[in-house]
C-alpha atoms as a PDB file:
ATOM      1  CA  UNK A   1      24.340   2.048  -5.998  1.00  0.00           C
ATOM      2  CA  UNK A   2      20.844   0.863  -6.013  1.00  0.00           C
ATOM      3  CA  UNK A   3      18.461   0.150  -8.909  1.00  0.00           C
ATOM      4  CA  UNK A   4      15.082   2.002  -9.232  1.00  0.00           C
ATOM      5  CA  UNK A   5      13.686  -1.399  -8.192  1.00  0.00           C
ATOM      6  CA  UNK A   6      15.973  -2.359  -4.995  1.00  0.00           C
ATOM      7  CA  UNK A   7      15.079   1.280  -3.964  1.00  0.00           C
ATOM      8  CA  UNK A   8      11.195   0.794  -4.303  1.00  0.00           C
ATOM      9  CA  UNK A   9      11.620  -2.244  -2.165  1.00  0.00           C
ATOM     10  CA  UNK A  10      13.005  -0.114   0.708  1.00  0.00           C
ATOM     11  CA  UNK A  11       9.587   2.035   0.923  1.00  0.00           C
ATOM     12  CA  UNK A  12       6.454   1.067   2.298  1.00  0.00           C
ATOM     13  CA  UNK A  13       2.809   2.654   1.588  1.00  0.00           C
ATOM     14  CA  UNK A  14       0.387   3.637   4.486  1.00  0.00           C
ATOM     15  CA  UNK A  15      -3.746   3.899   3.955  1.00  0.00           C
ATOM     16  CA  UNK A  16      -4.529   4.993   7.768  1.00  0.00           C
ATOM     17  CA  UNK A  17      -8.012   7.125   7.623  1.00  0.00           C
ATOM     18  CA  UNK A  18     -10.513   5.328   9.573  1.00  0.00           C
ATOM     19  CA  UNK A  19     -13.311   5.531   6.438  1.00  0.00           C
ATOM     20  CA  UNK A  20     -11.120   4.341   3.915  1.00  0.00           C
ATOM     21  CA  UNK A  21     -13.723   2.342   1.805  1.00  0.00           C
ATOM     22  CA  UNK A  22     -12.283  -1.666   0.139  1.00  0.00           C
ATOM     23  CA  UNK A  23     -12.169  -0.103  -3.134  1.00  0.00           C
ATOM     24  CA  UNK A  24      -9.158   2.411  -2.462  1.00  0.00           C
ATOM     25  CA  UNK A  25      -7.500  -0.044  -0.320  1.00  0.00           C
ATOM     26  CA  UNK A  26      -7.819  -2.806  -3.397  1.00  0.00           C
ATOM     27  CA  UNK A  27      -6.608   0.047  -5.986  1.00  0.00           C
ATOM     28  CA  UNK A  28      -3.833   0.777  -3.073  1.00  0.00           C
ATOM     29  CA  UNK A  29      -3.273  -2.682  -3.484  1.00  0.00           C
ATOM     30  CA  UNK A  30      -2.591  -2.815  -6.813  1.00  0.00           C
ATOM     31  CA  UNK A  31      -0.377   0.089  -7.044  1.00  0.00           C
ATOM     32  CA  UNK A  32       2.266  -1.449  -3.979  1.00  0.00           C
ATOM     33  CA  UNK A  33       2.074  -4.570  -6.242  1.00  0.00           C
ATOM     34  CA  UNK A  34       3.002  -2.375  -9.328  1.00  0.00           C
ATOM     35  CA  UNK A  35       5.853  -0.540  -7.818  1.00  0.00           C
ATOM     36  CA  UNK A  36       7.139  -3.780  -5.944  1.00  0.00           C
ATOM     37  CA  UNK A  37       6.852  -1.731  -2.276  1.00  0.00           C
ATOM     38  CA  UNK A  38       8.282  -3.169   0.843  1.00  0.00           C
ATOM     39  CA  UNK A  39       4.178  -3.093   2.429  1.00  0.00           C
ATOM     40  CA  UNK A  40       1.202  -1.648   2.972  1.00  0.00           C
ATOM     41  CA  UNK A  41      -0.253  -0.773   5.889  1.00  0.00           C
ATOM     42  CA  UNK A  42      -4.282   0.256   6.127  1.00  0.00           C
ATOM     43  CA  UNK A  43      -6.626   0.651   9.115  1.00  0.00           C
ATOM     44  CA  UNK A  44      -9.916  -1.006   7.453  1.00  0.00           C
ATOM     45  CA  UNK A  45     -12.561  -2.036   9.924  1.00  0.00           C
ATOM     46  CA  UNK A  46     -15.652  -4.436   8.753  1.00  0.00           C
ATOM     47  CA  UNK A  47     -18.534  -2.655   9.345  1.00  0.00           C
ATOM     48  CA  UNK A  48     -20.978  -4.830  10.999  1.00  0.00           C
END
């Protein structure tokens, strides 16, 4: 049987709307890192 933590490590975290600002990805960021997820995926574009 998994662990709470091996389990987390199967499950990734997605960010994917096109005006997601850096702040909510950095606090997205943060929260992968705090629940030791598998990834993160975003779709962040630099405005220019």
């Amino acid at each position: 049987m998994l662990t709470v933590e091996q389990l987390a490590k199967k499950f990734d975290m997605a960010i994917l709307n096109q005006d997601t600002q850096e702040a909510a990805i950095r606090e997205a960021c943060k929260t992968a890192k705090e629940y030791n997820l598998a990834a993160l995926y975003t779709h962040y574009v630099d405005p220019i």
